[in-house]
Every structure is written in C-alpha cells, then in structure tokens.
C-alpha atoms as a PDB file:
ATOM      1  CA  UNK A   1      -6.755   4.437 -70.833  1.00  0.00           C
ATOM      2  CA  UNK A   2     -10.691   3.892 -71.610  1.00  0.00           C
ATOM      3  CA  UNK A   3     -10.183   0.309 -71.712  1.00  0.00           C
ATOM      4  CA  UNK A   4      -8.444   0.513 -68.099  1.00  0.00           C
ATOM      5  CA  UNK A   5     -11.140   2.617 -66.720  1.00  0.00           C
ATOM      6  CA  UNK A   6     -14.475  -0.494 -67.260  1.00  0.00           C
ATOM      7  CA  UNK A   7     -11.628  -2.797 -65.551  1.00  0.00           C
ATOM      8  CA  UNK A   8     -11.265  -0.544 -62.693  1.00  0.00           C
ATOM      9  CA  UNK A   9     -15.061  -0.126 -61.863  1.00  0.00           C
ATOM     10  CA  UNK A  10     -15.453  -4.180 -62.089  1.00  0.00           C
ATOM     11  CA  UNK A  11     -12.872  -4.817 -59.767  1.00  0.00           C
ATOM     12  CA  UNK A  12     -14.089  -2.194 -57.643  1.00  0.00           C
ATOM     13  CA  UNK A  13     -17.943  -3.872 -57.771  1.00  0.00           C
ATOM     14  CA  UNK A  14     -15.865  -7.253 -57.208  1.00  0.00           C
ATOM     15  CA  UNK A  15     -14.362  -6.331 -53.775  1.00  0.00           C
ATOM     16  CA  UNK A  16     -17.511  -4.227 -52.780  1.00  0.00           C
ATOM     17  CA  UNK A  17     -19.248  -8.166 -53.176  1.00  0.00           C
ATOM     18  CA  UNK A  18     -16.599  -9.978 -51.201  1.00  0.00           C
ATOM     19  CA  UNK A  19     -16.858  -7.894 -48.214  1.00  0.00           C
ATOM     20  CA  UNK A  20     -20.892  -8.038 -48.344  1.00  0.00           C
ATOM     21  CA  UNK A  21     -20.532 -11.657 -48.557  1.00  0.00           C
ATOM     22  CA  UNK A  22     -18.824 -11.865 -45.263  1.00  0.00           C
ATOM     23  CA  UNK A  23     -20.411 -14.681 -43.158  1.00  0.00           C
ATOM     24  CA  UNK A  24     -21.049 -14.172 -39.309  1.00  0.00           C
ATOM     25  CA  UNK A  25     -19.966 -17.393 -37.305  1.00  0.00           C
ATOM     26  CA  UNK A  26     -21.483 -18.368 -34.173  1.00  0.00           C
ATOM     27  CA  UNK A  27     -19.267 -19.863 -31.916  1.00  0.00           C
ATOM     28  CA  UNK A  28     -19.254 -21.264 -27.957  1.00  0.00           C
ATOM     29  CA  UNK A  29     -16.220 -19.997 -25.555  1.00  0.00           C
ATOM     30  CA  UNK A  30     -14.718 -22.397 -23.484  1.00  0.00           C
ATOM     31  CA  UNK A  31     -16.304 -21.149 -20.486  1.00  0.00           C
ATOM     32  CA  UNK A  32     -19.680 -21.233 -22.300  1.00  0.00           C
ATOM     33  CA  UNK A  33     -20.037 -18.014 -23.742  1.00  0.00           C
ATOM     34  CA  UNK A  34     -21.446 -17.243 -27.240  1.00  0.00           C
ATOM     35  CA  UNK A  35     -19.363 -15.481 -29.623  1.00  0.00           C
ATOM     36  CA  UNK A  36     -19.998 -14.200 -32.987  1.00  0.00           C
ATOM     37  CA  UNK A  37     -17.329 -13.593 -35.441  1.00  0.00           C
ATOM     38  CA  UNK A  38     -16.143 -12.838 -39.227  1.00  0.00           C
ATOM     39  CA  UNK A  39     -13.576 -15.353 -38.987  1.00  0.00           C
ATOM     40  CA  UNK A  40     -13.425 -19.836 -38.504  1.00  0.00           C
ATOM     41  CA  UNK A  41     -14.161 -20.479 -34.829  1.00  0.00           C
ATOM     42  CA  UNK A  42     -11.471 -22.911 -35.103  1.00  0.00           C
ATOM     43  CA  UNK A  43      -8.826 -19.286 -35.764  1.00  0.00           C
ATOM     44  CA  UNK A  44      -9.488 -17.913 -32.471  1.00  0.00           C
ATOM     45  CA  UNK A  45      -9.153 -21.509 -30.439  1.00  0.00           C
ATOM     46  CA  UNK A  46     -13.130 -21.650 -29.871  1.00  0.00           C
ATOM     47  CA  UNK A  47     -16.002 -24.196 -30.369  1.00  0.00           C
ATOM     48  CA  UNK A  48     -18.190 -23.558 -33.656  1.00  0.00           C
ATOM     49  CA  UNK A  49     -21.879 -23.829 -32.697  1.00  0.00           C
ATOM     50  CA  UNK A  50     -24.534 -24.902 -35.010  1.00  0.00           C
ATOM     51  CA  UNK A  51     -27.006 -22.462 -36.469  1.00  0.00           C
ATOM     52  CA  UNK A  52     -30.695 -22.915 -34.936  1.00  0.00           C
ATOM     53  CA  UNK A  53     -32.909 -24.782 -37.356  1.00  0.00           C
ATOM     54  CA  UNK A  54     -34.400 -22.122 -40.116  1.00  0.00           C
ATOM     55  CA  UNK A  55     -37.974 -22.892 -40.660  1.00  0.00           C
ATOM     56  CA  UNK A  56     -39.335 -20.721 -44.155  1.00  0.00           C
ATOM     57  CA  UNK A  57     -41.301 -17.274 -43.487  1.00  0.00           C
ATOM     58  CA  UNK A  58     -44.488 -17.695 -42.413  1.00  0.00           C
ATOM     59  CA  UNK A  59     -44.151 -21.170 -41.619  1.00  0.00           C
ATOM     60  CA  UNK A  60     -46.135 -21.184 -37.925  1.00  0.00           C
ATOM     61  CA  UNK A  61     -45.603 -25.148 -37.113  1.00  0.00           C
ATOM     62  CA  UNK A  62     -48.269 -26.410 -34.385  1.00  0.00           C
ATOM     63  CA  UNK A  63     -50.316 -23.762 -32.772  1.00  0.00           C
ATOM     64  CA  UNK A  64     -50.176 -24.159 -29.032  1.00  0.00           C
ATOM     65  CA  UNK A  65     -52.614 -23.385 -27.077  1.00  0.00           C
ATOM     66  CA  UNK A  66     -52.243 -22.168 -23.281  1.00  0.00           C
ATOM     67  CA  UNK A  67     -48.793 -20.050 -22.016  1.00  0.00           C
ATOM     68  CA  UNK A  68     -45.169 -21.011 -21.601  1.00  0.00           C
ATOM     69  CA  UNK A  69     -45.298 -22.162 -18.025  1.00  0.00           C
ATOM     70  CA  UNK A  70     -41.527 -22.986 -17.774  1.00  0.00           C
ATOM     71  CA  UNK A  71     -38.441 -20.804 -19.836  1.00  0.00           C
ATOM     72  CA  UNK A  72     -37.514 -23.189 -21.763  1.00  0.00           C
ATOM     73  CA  UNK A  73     -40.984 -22.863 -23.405  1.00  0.00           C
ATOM     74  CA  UNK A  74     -40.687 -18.869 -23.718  1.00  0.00           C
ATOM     75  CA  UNK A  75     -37.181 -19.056 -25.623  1.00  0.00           C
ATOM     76  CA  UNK A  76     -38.969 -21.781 -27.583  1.00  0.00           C
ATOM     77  CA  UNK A  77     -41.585 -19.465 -28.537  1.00  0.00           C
ATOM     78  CA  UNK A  78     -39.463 -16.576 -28.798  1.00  0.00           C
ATOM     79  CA  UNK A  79     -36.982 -17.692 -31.191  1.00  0.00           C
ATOM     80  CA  UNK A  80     -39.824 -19.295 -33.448  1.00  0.00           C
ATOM     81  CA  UNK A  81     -41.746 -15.662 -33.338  1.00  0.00           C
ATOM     82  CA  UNK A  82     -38.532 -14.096 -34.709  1.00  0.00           C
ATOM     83  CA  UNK A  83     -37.457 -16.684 -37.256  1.00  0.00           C
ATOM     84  CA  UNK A  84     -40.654 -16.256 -38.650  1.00  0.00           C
ATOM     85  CA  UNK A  85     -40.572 -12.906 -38.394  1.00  0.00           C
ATOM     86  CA  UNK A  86     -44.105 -12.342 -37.324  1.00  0.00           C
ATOM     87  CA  UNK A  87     -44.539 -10.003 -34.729  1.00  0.00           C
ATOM     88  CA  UNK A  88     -48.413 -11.169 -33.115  1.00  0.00           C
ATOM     89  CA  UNK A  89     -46.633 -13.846 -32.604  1.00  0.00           C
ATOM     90  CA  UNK A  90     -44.599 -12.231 -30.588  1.00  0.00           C
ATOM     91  CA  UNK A  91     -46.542 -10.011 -28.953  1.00  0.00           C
ATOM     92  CA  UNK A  92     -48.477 -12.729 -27.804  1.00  0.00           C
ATOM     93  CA  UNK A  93     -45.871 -13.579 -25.101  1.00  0.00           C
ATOM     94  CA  UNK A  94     -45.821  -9.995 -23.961  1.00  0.00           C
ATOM     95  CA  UNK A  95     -47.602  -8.820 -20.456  1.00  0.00           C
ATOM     96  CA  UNK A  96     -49.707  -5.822 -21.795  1.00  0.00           C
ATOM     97  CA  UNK A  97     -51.098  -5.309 -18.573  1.00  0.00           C
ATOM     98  CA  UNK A  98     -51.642  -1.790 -17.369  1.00  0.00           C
ATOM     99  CA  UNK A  99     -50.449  -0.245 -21.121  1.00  0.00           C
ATOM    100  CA  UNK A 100     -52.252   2.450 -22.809  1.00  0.00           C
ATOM    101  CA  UNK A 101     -53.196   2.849 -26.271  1.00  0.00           C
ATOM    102  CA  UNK A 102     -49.899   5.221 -26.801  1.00  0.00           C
ATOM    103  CA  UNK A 103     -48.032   2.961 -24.976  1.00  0.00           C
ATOM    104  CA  UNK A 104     -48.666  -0.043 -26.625  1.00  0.00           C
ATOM    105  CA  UNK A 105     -48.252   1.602 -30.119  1.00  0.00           C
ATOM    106  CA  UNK A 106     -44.364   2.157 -29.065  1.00  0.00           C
ATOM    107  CA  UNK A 107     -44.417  -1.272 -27.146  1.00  0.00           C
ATOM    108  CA  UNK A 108     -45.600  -2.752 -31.007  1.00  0.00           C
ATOM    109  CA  UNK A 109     -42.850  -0.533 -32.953  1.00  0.00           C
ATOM    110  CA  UNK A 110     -40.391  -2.095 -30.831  1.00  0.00           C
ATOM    111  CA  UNK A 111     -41.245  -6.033 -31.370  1.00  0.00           C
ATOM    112  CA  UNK A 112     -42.015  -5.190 -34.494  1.00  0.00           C
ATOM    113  CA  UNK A 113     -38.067  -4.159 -34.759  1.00  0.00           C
ATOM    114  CA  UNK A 114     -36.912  -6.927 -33.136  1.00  0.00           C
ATOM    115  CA  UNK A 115     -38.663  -9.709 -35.491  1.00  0.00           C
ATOM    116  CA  UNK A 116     -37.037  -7.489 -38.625  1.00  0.00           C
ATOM    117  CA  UNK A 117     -33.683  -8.504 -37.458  1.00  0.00           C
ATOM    118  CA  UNK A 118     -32.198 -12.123 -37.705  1.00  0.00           C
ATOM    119  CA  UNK A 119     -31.777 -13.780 -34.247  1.00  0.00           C
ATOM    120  CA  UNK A 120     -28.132 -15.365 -33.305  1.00  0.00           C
ATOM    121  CA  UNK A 121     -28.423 -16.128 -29.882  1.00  0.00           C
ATOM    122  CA  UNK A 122     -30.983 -15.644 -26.928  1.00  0.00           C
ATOM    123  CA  UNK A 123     -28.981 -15.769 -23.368  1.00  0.00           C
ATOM    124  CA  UNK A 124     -30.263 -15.330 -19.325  1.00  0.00           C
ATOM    125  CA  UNK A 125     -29.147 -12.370 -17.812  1.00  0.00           C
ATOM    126  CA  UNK A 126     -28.500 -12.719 -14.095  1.00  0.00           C
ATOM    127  CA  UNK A 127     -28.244 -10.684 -11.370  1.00  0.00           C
ATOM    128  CA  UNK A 128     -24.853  -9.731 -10.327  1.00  0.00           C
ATOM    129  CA  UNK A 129     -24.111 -12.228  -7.393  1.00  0.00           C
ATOM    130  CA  UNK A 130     -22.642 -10.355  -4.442  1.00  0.00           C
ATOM    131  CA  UNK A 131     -20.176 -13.012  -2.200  1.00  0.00           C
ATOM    132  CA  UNK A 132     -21.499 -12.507   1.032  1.00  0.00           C
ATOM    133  CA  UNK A 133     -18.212 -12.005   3.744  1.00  0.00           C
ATOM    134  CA  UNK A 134     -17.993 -14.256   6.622  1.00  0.00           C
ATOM    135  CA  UNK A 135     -17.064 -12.151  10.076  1.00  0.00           C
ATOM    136  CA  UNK A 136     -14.376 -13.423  12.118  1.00  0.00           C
ATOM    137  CA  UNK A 137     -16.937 -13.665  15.177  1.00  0.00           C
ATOM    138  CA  UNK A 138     -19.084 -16.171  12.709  1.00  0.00           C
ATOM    139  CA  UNK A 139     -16.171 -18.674  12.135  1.00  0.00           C
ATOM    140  CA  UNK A 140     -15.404 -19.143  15.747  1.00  0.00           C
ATOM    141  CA  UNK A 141     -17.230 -22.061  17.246  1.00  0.00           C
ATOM    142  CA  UNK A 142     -20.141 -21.060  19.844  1.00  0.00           C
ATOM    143  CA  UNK A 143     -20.203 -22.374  23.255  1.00  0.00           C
ATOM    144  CA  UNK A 144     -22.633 -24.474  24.596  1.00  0.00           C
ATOM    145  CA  UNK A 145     -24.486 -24.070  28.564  1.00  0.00           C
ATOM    146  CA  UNK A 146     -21.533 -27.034  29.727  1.00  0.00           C
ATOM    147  CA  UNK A 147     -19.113 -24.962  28.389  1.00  0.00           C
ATOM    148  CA  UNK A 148     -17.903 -27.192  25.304  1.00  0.00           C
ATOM    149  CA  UNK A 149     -17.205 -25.662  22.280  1.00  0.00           C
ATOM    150  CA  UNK A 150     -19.610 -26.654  19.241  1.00  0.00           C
ATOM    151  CA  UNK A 151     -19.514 -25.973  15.896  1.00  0.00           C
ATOM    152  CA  UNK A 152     -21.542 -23.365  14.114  1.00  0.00           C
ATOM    153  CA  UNK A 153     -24.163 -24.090  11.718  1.00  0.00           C
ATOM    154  CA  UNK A 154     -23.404 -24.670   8.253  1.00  0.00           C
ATOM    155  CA  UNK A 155     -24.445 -22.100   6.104  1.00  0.00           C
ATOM    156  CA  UNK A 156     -27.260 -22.327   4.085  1.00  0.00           C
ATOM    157  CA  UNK A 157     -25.829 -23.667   0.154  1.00  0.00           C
ATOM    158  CA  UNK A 158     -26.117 -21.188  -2.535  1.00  0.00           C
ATOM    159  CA  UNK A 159     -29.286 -21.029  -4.536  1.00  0.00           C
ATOM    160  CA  UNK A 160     -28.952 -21.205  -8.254  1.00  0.00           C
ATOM    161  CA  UNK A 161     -29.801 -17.438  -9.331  1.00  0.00           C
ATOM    162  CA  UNK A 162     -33.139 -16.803 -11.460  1.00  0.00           C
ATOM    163  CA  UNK A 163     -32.608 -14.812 -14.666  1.00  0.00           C
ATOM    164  CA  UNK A 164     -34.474 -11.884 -14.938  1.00  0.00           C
ATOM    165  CA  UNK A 165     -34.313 -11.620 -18.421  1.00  0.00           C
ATOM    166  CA  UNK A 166     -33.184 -12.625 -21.688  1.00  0.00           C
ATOM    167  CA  UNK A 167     -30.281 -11.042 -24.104  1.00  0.00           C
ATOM    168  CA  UNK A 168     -31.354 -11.292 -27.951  1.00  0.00           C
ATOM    169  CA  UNK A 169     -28.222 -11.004 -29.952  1.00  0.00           C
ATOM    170  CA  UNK A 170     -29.310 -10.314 -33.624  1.00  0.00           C
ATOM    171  CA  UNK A 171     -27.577  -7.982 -36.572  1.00  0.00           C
ATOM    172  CA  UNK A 172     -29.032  -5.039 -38.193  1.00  0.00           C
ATOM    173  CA  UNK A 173     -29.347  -4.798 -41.866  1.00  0.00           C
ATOM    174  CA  UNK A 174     -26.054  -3.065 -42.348  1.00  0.00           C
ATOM    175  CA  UNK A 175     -24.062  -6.635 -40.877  1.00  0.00           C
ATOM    176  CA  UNK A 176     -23.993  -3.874 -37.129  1.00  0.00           C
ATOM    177  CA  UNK A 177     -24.847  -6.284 -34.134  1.00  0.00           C
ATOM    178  CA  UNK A 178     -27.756  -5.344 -32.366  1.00  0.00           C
ATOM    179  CA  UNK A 179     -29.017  -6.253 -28.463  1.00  0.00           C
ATOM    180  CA  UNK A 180     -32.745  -5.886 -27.149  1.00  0.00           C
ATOM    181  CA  UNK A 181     -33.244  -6.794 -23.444  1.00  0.00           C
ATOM    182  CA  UNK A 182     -36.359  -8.356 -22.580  1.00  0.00           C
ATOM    183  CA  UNK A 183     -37.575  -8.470 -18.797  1.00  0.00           C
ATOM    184  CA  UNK A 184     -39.078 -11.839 -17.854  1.00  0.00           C
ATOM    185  CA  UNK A 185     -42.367 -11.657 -15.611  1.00  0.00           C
ATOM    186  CA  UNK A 186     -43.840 -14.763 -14.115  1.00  0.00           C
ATOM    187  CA  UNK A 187     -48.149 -13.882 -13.859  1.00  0.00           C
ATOM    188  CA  UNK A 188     -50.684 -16.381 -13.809  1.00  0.00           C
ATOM    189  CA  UNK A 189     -48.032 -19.294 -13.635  1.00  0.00           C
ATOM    190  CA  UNK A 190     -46.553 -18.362 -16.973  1.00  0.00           C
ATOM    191  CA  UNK A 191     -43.830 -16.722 -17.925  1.00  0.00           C
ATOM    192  CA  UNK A 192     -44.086 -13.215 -20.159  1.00  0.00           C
ATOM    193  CA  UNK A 193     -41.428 -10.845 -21.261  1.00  0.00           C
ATOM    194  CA  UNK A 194     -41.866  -7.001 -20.741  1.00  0.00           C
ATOM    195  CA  UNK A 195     -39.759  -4.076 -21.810  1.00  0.00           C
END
C-alpha cells in the first residue's frame, strides 16, 4: 500500500500536465470566420490558419514615425504593441484627448491588461446592416408629362460598411478566452482606438 500511494500522486501530476499542455488552434470557417479550438481544425471540417509571426519580447523592429493613416496600419501596430507586450507602445495609438489624470490612470490599467494577454485574432466589428424595404408605390414605374410609363431610378448600390472598431480575441492566464473592444476614431487623418 505505501508503494501504491508515490504511484498514485505521479500519475495524478502526469494528467494534471497533459491537460495544461493543451494547445489552442486557430482556425478560419468557411464563411470566413475565426475560430479557436482544443482540437485539429481538420476534426471539425474547418481551415487551420497560421499563427501570426512571434517576434521575441522587447523586440520593437523599425520605429515609425508619423500615425497609421489607413487600418491596415493600426492592426499592424496593434498586434506588434501586444506581441511585444509593451504597453507605450500601445498607448501611443490611443486618442487621449479630453482624459483626466484619473481617467487616464484606468485608461493605462486597461492597455496595460490587454498587452499581458497573448493576442489570437484582431477582427472589424460592423454595424448591424438594416435591409432597407422597398414600398409597393416605389416599384411601380412613374409616369412621364406624355403619359408613358418610365422606369424608376435605380437605387443607389450598397456602400461597403466602415468598422467601427476592432475585436481582440486573446486568452487569460488560466487558458479562459478573453475579448476587449476597441473603438476606432479617425482625427487628424489617422486612425486611433478609444475605449
């Protein structure tokens, strides 16, 4: 029995390891969407995704100078702030206009937070489209001073929606997924990101 008891605790320890070990996999939907899972993309009939490129801690690349004038940029710059965990970094793309001192101090905690956690995935969010509804009235064609029937205008084609902001996907400490919404603000011909 005491020699059972050491054999127990290791095997114990042994599956406590194994389910630590777990590895997240990032994978693409077939309608585009990213989804992270425990098991192979290829066992739930999705697309695997490569990881983004992992640069080492501190490593800062090229210092730009100037503002991320289109969104591609910002994500850029976001995603290296957070791999690199450094949070002036990333509090140099916020818009601290109009914060006070308390303010700013929470503002801080919070990207400070956010560069503590490993990133996954940064997606637009969108405003929800409403379809506009056609009235009957507004499909029937509109008569002209002769009296002939002409056809109404064509409607104006859909604009591609502007996100408003972005969706960081990242996991807490504890393997829990975590989400922080950042607003996007366009000032000075740049874009920023605001709480």
């Amino acid at each position: 029995m005491p020699r059972l008891l050491p054999l127990l605790l290791l095997l114990c320890f042994y599956h406590a390891a194994r389910v630590q070990a777990q590895e997240i996999h990032r994978c693409v939907s077939p309608d585009g969407q990213a989804m992270f899972t425990d098991r192979r993309c290829e066992d739930v009939d999705v697309a695997p995704r490569a990881p983004p490129s992992t640069r080492a801690q501190g490593d800062t690349g090229l210092y730009r100078y100037g503002c991320p004038r289109r969104l591609s940029e910002l994500v850029s710059l976001l995603q290296a702030a957070v791999d690199s965990r450094d949070v002036n970094r990333l509090s140099s793309l916020y818009l601290w206009s109009g914060q006070s001192d308390a303010d700013a101090d929470q503002v801080l905690s919070r990207l400070e937070a956010i560069v503590q956690r490993p990133l996954l995935d940064i997606a637009p969010m969108y405003p929800q489209s409403d379809t506009p509804t056609l009235d009957a009235d507004s499909t029937a064609p509109t008569p002209s001073l002769d009296g002939s029937a002409i056809d109404a205008p064509l409607p104006a084609p859909p604009s591609r929606p502007r996100p408003w902001g972005l969706r960081l996907e990242q996991n807490q400490s504890s393997g829990m997924p975590a989400r922080s919404v950042l607003r996007l603000r366009r000032q000075y011909n740049c874009f920023w990101v605001t709480f």
